[in-house]
PDB file of N, CA and C in Angstrom:
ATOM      1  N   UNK A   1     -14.139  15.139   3.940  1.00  0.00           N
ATOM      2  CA  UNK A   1     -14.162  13.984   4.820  1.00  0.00           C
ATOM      3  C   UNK A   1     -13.737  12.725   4.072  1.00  0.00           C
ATOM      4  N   UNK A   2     -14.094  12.390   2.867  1.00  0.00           N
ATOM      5  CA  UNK A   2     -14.080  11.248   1.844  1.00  0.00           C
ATOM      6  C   UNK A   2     -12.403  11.610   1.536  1.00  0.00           C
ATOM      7  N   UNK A   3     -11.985  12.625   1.312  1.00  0.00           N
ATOM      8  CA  UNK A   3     -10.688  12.292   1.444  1.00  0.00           C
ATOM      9  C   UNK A   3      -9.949  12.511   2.188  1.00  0.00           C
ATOM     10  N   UNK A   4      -9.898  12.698   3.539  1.00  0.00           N
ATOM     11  CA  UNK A   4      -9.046  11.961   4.563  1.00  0.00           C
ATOM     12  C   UNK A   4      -9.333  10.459   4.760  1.00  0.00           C
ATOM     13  N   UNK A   5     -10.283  10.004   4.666  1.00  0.00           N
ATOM     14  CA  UNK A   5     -10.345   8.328   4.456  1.00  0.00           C
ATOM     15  C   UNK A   5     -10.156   7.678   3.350  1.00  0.00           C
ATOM     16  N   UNK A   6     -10.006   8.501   2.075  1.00  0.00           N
ATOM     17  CA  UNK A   6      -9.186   7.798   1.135  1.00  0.00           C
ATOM     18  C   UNK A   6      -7.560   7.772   1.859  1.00  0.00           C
ATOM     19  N   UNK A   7      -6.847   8.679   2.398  1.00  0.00           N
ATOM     20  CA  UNK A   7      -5.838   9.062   2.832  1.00  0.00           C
ATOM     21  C   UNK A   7      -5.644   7.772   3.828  1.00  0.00           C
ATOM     22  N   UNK A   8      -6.550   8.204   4.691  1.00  0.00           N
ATOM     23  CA  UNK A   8      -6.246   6.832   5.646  1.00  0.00           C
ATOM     24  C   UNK A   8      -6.013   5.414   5.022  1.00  0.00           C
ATOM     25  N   UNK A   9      -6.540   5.112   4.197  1.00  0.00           N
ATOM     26  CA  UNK A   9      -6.937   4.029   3.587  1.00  0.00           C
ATOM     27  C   UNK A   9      -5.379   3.352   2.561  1.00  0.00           C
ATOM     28  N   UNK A  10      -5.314   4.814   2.342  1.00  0.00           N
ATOM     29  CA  UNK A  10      -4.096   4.394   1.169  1.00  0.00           C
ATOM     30  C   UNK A  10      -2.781   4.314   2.155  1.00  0.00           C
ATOM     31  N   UNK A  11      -2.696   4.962   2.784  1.00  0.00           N
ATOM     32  CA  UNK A  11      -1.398   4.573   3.913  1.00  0.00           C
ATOM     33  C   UNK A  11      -1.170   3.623   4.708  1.00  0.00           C
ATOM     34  N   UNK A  12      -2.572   3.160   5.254  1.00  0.00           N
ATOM     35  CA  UNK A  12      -2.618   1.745   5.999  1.00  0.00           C
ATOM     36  C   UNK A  12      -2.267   0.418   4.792  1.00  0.00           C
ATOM     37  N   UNK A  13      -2.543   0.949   3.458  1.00  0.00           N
ATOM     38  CA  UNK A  13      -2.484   0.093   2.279  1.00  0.00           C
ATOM     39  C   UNK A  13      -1.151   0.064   1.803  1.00  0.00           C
ATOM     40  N   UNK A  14      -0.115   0.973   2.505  1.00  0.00           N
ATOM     41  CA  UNK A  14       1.275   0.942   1.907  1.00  0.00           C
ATOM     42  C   UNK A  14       2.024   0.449   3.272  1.00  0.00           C
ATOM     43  N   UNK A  15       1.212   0.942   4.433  1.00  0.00           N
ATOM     44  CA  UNK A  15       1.854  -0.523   5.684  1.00  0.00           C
ATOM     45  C   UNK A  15       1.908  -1.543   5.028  1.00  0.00           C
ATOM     46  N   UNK A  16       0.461  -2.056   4.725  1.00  0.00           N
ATOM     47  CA  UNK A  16       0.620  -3.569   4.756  1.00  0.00           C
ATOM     48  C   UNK A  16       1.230  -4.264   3.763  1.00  0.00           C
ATOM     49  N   UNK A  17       1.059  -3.401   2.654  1.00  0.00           N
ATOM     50  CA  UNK A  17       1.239  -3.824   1.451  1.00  0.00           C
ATOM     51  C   UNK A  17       3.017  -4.212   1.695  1.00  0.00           C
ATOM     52  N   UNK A  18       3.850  -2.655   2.016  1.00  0.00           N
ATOM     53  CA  UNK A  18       5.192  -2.962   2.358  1.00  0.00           C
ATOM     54  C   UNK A  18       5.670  -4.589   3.401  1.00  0.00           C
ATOM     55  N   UNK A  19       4.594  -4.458   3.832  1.00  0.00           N
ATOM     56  CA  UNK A  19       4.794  -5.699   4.741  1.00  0.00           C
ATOM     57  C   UNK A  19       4.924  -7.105   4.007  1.00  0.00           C
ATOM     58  N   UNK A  20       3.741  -6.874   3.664  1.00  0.00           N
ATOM     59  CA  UNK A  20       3.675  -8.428   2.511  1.00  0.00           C
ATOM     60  C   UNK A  20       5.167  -8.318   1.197  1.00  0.00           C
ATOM     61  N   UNK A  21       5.173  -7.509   0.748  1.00  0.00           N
ATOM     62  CA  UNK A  21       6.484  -6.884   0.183  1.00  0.00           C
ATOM     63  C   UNK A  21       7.391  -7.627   0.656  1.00  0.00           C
ATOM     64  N   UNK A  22       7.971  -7.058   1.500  1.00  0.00           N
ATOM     65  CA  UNK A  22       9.227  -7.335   2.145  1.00  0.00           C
ATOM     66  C   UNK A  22       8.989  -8.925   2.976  1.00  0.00           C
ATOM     67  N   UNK A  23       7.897  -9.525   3.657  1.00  0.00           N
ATOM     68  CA  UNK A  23       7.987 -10.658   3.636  1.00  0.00           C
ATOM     69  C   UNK A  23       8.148 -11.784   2.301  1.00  0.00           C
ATOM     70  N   UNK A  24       7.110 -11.509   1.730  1.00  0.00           N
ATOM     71  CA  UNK A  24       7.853 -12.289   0.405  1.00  0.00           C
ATOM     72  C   UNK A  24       8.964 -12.683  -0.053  1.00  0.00           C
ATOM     73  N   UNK A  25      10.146 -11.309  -0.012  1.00  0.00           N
ATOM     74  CA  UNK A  25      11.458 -11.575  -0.587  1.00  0.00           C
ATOM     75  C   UNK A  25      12.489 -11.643   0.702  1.00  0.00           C
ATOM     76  N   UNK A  26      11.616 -12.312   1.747  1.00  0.00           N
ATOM     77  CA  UNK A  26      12.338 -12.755   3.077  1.00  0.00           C
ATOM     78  C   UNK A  26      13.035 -11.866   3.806  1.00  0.00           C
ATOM     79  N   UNK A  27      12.864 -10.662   3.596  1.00  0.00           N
ATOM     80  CA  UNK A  27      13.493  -9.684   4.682  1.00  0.00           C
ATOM     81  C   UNK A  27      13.221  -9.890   5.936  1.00  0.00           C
ATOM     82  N   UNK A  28      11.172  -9.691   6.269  1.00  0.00           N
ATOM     83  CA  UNK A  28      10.656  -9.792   7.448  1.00  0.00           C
ATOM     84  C   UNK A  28      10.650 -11.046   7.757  1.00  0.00           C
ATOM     85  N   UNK A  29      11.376 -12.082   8.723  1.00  0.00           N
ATOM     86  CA  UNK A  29      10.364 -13.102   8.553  1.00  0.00           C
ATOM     87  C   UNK A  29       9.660 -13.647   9.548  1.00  0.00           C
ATOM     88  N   UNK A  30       9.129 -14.578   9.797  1.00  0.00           N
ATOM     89  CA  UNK A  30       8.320 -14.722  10.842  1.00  0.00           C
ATOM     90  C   UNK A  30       7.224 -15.116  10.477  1.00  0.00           C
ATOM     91  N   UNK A  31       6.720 -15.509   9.317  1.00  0.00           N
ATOM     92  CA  UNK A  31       5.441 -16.015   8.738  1.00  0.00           C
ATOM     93  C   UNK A  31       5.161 -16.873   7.658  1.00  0.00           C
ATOM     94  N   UNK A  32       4.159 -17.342   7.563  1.00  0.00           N
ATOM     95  CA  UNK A  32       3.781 -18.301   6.406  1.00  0.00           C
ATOM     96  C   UNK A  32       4.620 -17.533   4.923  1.00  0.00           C
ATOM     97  N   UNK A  33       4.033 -16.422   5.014  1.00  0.00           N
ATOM     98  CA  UNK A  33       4.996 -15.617   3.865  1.00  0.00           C
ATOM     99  C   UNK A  33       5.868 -15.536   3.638  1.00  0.00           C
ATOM    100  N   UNK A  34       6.756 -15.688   4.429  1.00  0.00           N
ATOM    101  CA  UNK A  34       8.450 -15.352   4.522  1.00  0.00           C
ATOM    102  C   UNK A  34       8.955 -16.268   3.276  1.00  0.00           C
ATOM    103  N   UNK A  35       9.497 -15.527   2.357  1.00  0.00           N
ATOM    104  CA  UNK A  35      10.424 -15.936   1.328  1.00  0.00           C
ATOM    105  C   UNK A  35       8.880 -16.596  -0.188  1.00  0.00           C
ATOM    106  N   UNK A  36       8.279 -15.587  -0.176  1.00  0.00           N
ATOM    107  CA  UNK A  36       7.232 -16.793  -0.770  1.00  0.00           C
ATOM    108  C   UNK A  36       7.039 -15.340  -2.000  1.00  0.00           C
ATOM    109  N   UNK A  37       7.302 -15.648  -3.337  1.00  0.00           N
ATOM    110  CA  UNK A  37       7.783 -14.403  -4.230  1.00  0.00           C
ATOM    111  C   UNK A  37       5.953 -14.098  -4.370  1.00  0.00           C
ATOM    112  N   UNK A  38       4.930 -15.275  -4.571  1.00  0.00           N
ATOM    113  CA  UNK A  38       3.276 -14.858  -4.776  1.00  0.00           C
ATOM    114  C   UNK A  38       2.966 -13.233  -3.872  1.00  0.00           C
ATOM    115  N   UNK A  39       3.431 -13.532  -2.577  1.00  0.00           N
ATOM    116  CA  UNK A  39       3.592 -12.105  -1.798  1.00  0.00           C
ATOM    117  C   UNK A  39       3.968 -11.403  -2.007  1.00  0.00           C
ATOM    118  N   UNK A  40       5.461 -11.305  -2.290  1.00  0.00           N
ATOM    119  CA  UNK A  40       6.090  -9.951  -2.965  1.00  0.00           C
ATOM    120  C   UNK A  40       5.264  -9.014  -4.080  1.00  0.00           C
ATOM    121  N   UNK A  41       4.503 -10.107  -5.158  1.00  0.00           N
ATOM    122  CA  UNK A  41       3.533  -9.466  -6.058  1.00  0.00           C
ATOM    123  C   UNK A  41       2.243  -9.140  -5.593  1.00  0.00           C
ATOM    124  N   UNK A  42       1.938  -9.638  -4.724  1.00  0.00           N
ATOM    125  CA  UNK A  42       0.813  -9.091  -4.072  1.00  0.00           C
ATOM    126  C   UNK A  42       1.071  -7.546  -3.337  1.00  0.00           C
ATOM    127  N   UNK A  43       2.108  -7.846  -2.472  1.00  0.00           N
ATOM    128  CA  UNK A  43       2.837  -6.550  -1.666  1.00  0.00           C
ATOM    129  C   UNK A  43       2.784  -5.144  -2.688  1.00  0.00           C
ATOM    130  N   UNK A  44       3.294  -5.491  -3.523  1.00  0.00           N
ATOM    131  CA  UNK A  44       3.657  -4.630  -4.513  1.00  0.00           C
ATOM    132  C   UNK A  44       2.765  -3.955  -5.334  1.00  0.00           C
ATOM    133  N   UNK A  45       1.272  -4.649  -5.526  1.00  0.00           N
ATOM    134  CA  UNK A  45       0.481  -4.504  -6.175  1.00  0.00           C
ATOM    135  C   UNK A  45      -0.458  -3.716  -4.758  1.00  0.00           C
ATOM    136  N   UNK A  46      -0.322  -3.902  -3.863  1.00  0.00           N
ATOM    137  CA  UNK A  46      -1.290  -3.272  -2.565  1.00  0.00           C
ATOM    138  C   UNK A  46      -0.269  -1.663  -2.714  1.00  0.00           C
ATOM    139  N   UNK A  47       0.882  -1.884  -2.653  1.00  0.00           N
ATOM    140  CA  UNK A  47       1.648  -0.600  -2.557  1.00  0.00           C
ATOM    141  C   UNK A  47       1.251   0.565  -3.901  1.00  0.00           C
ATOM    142  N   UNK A  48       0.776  -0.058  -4.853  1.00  0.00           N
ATOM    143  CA  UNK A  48       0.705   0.737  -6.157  1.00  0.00           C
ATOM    144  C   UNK A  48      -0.744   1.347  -6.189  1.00  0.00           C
ATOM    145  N   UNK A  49      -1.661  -0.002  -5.602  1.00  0.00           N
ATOM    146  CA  UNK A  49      -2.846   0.735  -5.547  1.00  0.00           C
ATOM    147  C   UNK A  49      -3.086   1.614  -4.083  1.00  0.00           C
ATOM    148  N   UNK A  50      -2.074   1.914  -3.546  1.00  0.00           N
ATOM    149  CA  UNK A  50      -2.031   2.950  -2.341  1.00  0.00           C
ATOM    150  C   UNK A  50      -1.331   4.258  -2.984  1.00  0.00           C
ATOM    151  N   UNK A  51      -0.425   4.109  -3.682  1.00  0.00           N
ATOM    152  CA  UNK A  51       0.060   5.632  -4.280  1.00  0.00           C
ATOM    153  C   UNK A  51      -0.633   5.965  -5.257  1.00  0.00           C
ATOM    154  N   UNK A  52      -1.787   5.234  -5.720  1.00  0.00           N
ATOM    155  CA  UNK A  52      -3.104   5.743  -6.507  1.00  0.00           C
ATOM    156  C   UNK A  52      -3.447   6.343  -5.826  1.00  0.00           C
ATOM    157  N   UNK A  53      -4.405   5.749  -5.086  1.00  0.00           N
ATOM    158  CA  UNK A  53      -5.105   6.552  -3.400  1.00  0.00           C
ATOM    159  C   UNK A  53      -4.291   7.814  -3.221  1.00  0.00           C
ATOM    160  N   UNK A  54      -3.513   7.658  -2.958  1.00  0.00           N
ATOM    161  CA  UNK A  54      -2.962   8.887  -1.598  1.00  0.00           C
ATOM    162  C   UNK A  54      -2.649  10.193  -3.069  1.00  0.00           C
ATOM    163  N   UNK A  55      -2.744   9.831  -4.134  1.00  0.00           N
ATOM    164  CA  UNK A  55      -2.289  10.874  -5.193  1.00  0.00           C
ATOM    165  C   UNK A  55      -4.205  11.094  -5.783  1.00  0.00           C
ATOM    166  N   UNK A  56      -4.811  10.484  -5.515  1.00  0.00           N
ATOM    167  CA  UNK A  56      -6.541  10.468  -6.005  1.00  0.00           C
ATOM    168  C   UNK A  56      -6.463  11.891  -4.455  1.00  0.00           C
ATOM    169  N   UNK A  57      -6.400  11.115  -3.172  1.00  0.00           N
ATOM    170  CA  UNK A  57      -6.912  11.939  -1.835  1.00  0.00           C
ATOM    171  C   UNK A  57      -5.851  13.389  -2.264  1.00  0.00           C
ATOM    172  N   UNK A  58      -4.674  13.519  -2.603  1.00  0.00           N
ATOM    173  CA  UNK A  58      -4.383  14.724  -3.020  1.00  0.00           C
ATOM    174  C   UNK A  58      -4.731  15.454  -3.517  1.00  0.00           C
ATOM    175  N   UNK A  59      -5.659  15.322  -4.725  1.00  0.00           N
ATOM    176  CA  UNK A  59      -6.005  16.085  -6.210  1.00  0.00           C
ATOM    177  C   UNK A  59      -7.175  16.296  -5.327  1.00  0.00           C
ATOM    178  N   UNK A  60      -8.001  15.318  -4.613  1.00  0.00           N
ATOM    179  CA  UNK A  60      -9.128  15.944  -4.041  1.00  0.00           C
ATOM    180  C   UNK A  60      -9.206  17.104  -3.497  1.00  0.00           C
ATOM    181  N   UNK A  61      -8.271  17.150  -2.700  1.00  0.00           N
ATOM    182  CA  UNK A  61      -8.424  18.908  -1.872  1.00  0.00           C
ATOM    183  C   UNK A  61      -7.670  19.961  -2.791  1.00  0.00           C
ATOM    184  N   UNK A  62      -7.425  19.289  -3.716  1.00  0.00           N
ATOM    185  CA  UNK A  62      -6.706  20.970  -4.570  1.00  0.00           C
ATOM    186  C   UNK A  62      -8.040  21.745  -5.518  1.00  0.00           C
ATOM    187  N   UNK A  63      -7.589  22.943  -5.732  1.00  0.00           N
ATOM    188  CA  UNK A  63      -8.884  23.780  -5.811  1.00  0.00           C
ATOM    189  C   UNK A  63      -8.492  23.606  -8.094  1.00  0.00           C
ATOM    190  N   UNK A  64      -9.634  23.657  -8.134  1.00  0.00           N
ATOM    191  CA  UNK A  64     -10.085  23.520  -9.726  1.00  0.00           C
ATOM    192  C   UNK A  64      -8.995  24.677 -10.343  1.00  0.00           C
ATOM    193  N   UNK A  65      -8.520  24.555 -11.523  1.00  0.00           N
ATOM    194  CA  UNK A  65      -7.809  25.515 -12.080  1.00  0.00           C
ATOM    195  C   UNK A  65      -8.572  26.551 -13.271  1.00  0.00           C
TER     196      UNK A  65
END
């Protein structure tokens, strides 16, 4: 159960994260963020600690060697 909600957690964390991402370096724009590089490093740093997650929720369900 704990890791499908790490799972959940880390994917909703690479939405947003991509979001803030790509607003930062003005792709998306439409917001206070748009073009603002503090975001991009934030974005980027939400995206990294999501492919932690989703590679932590992986190893969870694999069986001991």
């Amino acid at each position: 159960m704990l890791r499908y909600l790490v799972g959940v957690l880390a994917v909703a964390g690479l939405l947003t994260g991509g979001t803030f991402f790509f607003q930062g370096i003005g792709v998306l724009p439409g917001s206070f963020m748009t073009g603002r590089t503090e975001w991009a490093f934030i974005g980027a740093a939400f995206v990294g600690l999501a492919v932690v997650g989703l590679w932590l929720a992986w190893r969870a369900g694999r069986p001991a060697r």
